[in-house]
C-alpha atoms as a PDB file:
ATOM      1  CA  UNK A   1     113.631 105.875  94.299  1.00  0.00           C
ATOM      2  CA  UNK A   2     111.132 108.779  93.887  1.00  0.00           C
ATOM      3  CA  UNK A   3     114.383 110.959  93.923  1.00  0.00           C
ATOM      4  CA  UNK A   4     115.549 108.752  90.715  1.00  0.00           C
ATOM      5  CA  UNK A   5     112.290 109.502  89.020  1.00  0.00           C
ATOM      6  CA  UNK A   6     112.404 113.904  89.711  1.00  0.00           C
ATOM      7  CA  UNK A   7     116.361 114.644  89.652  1.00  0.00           C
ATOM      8  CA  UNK A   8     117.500 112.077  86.581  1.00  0.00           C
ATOM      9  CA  UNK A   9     114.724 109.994  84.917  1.00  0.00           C
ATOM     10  CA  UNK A  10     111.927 112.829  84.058  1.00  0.00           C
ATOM     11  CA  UNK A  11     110.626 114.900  81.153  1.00  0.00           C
ATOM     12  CA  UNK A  12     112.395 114.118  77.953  1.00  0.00           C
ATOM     13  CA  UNK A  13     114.723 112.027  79.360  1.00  0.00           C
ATOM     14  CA  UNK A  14     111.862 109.629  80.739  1.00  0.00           C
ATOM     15  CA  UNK A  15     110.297 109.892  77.362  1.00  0.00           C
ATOM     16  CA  UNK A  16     113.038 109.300  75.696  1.00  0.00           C
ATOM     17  CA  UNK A  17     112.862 105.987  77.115  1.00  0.00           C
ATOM     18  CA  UNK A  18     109.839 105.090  75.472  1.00  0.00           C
ATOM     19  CA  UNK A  19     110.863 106.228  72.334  1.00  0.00           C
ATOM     20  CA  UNK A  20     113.690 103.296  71.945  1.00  0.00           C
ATOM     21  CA  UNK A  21     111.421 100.608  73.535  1.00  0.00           C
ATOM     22  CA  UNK A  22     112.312  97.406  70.756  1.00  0.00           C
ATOM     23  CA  UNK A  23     108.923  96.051  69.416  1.00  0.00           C
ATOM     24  CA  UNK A  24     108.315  93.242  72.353  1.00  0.00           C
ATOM     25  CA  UNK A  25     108.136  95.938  74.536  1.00  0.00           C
ATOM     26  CA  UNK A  26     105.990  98.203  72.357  1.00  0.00           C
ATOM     27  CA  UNK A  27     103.308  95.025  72.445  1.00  0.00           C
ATOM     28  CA  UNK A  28     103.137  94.808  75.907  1.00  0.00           C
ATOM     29  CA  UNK A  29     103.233  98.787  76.971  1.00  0.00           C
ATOM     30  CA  UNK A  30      99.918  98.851  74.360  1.00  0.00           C
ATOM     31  CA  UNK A  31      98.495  95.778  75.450  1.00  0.00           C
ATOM     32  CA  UNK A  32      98.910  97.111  79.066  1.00  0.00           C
ATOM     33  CA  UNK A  33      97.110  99.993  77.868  1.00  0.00           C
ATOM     34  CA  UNK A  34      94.443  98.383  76.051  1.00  0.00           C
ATOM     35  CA  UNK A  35      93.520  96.161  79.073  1.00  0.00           C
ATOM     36  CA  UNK A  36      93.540  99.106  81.406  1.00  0.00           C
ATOM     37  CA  UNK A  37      90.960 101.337  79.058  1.00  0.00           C
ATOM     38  CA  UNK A  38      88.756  98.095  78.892  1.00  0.00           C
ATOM     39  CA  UNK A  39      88.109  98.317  82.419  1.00  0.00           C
ATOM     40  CA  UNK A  40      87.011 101.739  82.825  1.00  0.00           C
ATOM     41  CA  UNK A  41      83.386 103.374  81.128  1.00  0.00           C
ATOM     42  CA  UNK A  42      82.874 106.501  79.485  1.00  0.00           C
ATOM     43  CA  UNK A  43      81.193 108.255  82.535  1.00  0.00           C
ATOM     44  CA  UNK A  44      84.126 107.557  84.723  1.00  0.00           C
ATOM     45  CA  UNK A  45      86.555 109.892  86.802  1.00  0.00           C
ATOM     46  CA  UNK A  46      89.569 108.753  86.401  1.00  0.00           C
ATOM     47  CA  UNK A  47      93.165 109.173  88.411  1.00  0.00           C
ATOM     48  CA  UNK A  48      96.353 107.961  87.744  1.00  0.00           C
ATOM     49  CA  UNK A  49      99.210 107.480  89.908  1.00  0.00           C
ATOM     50  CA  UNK A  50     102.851 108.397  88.607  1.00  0.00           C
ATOM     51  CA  UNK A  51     101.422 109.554  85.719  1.00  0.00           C
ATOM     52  CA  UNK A  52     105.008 110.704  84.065  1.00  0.00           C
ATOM     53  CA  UNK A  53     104.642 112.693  80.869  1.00  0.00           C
ATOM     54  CA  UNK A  54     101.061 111.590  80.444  1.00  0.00           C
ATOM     55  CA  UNK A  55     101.648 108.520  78.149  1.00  0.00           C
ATOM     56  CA  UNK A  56      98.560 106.963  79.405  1.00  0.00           C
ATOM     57  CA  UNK A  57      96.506 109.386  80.731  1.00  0.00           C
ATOM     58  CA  UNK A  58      96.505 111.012  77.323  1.00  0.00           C
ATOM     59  CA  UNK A  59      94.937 107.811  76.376  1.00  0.00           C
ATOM     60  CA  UNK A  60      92.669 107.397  79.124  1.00  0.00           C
ATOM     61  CA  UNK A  61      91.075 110.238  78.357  1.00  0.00           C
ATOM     62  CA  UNK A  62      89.743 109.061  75.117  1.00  0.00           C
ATOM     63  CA  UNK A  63      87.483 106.842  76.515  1.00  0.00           C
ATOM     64  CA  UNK A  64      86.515 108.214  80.150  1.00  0.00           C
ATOM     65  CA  UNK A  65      84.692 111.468  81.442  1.00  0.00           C
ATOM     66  CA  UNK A  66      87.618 113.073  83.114  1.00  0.00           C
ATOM     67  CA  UNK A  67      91.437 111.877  83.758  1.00  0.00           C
ATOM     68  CA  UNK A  68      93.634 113.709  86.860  1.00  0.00           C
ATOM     69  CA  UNK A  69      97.294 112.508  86.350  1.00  0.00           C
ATOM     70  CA  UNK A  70      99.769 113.068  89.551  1.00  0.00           C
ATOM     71  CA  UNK A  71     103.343 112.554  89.363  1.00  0.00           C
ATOM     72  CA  UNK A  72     105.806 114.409  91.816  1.00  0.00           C
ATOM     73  CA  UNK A  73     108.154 115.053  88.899  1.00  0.00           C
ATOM     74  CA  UNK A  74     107.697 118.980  87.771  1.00  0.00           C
ATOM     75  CA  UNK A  75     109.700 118.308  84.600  1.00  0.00           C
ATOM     76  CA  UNK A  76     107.362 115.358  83.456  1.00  0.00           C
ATOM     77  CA  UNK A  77     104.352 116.725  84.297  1.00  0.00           C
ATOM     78  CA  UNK A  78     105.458 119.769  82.028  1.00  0.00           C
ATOM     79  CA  UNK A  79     105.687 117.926  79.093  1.00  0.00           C
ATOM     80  CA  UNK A  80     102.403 115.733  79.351  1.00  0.00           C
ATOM     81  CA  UNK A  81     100.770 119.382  80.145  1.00  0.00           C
ATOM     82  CA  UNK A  82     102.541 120.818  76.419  1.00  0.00           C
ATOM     83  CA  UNK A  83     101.471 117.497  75.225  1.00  0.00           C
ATOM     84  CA  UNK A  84      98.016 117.662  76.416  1.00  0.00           C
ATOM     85  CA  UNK A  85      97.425 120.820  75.878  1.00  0.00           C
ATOM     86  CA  UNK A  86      94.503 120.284  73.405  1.00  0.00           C
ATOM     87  CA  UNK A  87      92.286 118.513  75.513  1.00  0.00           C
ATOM     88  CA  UNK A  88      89.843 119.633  78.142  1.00  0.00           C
ATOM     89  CA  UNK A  89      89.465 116.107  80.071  1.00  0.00           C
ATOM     90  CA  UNK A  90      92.914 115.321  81.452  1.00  0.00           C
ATOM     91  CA  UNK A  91      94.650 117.751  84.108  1.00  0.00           C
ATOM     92  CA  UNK A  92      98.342 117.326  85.334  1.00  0.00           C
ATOM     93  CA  UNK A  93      99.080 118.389  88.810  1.00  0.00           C
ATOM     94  CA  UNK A  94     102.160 117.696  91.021  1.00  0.00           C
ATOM     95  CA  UNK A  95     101.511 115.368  93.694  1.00  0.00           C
ATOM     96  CA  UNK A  96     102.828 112.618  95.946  1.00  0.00           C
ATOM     97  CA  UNK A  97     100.777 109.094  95.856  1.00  0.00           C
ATOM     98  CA  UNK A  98     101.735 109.012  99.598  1.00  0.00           C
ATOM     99  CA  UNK A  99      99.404 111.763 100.388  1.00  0.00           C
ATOM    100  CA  UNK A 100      96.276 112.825  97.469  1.00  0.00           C
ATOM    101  CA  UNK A 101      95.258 116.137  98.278  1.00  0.00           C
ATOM    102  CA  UNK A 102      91.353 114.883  97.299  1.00  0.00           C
ATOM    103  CA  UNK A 103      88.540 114.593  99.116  1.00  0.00           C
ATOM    104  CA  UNK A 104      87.374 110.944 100.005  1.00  0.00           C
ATOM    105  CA  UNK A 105      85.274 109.104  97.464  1.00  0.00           C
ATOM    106  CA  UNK A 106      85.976 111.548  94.753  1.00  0.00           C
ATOM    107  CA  UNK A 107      87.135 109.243  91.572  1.00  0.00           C
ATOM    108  CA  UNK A 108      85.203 106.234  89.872  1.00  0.00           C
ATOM    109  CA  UNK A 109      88.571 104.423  88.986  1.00  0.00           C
ATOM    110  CA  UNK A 110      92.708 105.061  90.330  1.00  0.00           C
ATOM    111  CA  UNK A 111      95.001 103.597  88.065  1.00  0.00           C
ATOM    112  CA  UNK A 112      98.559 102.330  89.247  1.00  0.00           C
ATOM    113  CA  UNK A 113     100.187 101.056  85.724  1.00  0.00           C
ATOM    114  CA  UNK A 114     103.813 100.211  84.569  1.00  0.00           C
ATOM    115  CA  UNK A 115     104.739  98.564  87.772  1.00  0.00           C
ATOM    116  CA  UNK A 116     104.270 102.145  89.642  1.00  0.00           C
ATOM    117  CA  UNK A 117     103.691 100.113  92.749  1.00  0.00           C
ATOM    118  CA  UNK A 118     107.085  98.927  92.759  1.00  0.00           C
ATOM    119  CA  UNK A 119     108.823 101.736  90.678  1.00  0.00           C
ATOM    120  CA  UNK A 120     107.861 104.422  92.970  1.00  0.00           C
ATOM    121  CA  UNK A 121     109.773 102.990  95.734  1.00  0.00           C
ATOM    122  CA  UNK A 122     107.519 104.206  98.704  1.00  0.00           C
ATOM    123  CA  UNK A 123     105.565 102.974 101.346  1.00  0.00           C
ATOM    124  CA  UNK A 124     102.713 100.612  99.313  1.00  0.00           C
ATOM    125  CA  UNK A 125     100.402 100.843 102.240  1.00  0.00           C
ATOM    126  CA  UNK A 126     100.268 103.964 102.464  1.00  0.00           C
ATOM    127  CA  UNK A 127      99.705 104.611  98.915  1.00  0.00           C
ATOM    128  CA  UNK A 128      96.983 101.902  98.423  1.00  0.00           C
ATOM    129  CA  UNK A 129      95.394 103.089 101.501  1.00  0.00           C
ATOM    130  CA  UNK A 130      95.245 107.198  99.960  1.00  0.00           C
ATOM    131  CA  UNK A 131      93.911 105.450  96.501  1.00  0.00           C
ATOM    132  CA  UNK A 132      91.507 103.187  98.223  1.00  0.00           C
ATOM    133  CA  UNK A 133      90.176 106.509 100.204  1.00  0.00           C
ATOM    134  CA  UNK A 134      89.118 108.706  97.134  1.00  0.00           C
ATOM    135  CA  UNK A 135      87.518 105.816  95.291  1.00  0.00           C
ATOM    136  CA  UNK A 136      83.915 105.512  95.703  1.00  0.00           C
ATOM    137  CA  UNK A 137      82.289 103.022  96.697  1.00  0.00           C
ATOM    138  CA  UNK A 138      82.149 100.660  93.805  1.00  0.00           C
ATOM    139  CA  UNK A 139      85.088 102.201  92.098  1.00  0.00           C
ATOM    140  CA  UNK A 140      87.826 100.365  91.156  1.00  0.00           C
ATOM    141  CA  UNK A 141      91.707 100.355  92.046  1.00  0.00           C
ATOM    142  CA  UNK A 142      93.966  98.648  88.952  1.00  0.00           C
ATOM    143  CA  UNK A 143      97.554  98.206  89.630  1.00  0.00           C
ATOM    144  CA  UNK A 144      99.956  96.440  87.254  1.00  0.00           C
ATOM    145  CA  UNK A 145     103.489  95.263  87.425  1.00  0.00           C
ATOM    146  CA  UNK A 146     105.596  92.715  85.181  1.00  0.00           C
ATOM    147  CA  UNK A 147     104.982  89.367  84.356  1.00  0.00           C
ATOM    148  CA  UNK A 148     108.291  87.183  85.398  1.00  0.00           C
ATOM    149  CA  UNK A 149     107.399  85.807  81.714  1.00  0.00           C
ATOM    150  CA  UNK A 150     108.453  89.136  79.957  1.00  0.00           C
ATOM    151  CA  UNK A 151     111.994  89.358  82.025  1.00  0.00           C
ATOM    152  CA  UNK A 152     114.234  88.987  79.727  1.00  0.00           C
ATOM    153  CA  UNK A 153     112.595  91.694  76.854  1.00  0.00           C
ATOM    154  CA  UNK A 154     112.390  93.596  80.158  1.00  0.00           C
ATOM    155  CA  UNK A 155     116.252  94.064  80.478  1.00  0.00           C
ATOM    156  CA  UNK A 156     117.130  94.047  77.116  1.00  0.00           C
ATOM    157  CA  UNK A 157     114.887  97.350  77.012  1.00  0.00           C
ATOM    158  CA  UNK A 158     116.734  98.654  80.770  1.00  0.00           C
ATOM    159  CA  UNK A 159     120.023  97.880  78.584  1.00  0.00           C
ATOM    160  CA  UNK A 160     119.027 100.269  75.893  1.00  0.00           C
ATOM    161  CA  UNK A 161     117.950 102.701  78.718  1.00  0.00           C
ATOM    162  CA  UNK A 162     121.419 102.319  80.081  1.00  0.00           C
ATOM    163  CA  UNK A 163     123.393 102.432  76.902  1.00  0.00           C
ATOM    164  CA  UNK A 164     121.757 105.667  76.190  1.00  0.00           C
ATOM    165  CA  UNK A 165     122.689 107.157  79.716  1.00  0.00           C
ATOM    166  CA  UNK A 166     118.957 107.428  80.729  1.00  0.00           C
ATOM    167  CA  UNK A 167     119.653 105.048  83.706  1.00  0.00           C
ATOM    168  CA  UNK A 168     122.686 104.261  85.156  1.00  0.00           C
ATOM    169  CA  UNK A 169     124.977 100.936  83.657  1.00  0.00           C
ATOM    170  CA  UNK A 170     122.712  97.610  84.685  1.00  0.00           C
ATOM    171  CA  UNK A 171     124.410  95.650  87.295  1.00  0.00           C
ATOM    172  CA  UNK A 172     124.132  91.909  85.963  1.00  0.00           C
ATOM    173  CA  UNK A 173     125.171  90.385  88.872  1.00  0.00           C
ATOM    174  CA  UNK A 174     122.703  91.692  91.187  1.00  0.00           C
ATOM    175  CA  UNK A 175     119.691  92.066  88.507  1.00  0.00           C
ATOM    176  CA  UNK A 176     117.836  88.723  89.308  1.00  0.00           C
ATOM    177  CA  UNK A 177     114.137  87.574  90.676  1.00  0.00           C
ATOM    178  CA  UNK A 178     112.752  90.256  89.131  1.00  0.00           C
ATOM    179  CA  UNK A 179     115.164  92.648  90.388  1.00  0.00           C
ATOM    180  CA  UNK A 180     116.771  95.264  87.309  1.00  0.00           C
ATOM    181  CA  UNK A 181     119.386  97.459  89.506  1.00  0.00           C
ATOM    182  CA  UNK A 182     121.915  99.957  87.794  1.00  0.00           C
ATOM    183  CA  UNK A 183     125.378 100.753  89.398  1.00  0.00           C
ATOM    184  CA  UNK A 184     124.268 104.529  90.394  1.00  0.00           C
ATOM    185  CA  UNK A 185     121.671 102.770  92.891  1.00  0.00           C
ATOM    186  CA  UNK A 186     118.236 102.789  90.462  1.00  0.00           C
ATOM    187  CA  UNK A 187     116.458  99.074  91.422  1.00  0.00           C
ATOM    188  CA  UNK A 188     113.786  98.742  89.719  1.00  0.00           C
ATOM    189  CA  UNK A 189     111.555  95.337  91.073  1.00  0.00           C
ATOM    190  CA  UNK A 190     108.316  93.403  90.219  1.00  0.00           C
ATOM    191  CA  UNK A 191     105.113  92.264  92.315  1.00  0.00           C
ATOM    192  CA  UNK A 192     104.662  88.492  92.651  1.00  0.00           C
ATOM    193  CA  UNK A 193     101.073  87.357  92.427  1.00  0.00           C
ATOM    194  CA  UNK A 194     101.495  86.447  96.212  1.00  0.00           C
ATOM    195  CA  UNK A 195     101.610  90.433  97.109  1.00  0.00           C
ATOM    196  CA  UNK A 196      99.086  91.322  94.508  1.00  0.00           C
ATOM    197  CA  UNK A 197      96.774  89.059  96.719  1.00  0.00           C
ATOM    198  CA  UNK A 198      98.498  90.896  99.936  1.00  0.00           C
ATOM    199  CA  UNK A 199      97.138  94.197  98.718  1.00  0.00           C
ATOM    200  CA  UNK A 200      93.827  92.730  98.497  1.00  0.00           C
ATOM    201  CA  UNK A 201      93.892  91.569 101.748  1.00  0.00           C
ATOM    202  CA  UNK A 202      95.323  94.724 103.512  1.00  0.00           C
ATOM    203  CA  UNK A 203      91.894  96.414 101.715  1.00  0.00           C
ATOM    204  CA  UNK A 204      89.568  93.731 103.108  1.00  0.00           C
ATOM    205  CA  UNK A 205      88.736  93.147  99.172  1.00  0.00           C
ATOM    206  CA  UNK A 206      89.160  89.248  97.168  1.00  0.00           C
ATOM    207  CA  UNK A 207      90.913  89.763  93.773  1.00  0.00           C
ATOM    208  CA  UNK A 208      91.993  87.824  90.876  1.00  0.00           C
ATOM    209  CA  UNK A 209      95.524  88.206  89.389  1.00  0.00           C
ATOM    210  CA  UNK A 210      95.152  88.412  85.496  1.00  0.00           C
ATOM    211  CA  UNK A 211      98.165  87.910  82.944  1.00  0.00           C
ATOM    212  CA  UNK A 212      97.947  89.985  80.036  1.00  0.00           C
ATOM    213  CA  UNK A 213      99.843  89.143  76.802  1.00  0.00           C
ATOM    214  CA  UNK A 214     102.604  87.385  78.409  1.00  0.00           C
ATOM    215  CA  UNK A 215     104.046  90.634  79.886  1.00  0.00           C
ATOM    216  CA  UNK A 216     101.945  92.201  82.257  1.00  0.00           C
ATOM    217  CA  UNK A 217     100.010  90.908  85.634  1.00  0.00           C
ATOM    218  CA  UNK A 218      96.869  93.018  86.990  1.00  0.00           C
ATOM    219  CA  UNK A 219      95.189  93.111  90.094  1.00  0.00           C
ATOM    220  CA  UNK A 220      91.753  94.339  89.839  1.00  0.00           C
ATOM    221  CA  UNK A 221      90.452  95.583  93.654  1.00  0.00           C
ATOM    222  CA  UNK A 222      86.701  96.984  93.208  1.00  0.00           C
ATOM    223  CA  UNK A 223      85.575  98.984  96.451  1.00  0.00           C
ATOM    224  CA  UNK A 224      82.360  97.489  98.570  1.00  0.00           C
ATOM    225  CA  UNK A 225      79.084  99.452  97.117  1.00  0.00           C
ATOM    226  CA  UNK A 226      76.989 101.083  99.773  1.00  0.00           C
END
């Protein structure tokens, strides 16, 4: 899927997207926001994975210290950079969640948002275990992905996508359990609450899964202190 997200679904295109979202979804992609900024402080580091053309990173940065935004799509990041370009706090750089070229313990907070987890369509482990490495120790790892409540706004919006030729004509017949899939092979799923308590357990951590405005579910994974 990362292929999806570099060769079709990047820079304007992928904005474009966001541009047409109907009102529903505009609640929940600024709810979603608004919950994410009220975890972090204004001293924090922060890094976000699959950062596309900096939607939220931009707004990370008005409340935090310093925002690093990674996304392995050069046409994205190019436009979050042009859109960024007046602010000193948030830096762009082409990367792959898989493997952070960081040191360890190097960010307060790592942000996974818009159902990245899923979206991306790599190994989870491995990318939970890379964010879970440059956290410090009392940072914080947030990862969000739908709510099964906010399904159906969530395909009408994937139907304007596909109308539009951003994504490939949706498949009805085989978009189901949280499952959107297009007829040129994009699949985009959801986490259950279940495997939002599987990552906690892979990183030895307890969480709580949080539902946000109907649309969103969090999973909030806060690294052991010293």
């Amino acid at each position: 899927m990362t292929s999806y997200y570099t060769k079709k679904l990047s820079g304007a295109r992928l904005q474009r997207c966001y541009d047409i979202a109907p009102l529903r979804v505009q609640q929940y992609l600024e709810s979603e926001i608004g919950y994410l900024i009220s975890r972090l402080r204004a001293t924090d580091s922060v890094l976000e994975l699959g950062c596309g053309y900096g939607r939220v990173a931009m707004r990370i940065a008005d409340v935090a210290a310093r925002v690093v935004g990674i996304d392995v799509a050069e046409e994205s990041l190019s436009v979050a950079r042009q859109l960024a370009s007046s602010s000193e706090k948030v830096e762009f750089l082409l990367m792959d969640a898989r493997t952070l070229h960081f040191e360890n313990e190097c960010f307060d907070a790592v942000a996974c948002v818009q159902n990245g987890v899923c979206a991306f369509g790599v190994d989870q482990e491995r990318m939970l275990e890379e964010a879970w490495r440059v956290l410090r120790p009392g940072g914080v790892l947030l990862i969000s992905t739908y709510s099964d409540s906010f399904w159906a706004d969530r395909l009408a919006w994937f139907e304007l996508q596909a109308d539009e030729g951003l994504i490939g004509a949706i498949d009805r017949d085989a978009s189901r359990d949280g499952t959107i899939a297009c007829v040129d092979g994009f699949r985009a799923g959801r986490a259950t609450p279940a495997q939002l308590h599987g990552f906690a357990a892979l990183l030895g951590v307890q969480t709580a899964v949080v539902e946000v405005d109907d649309s969103s579910l969090w999973c909030e994974l806060r690294k052991p202190s010293l």
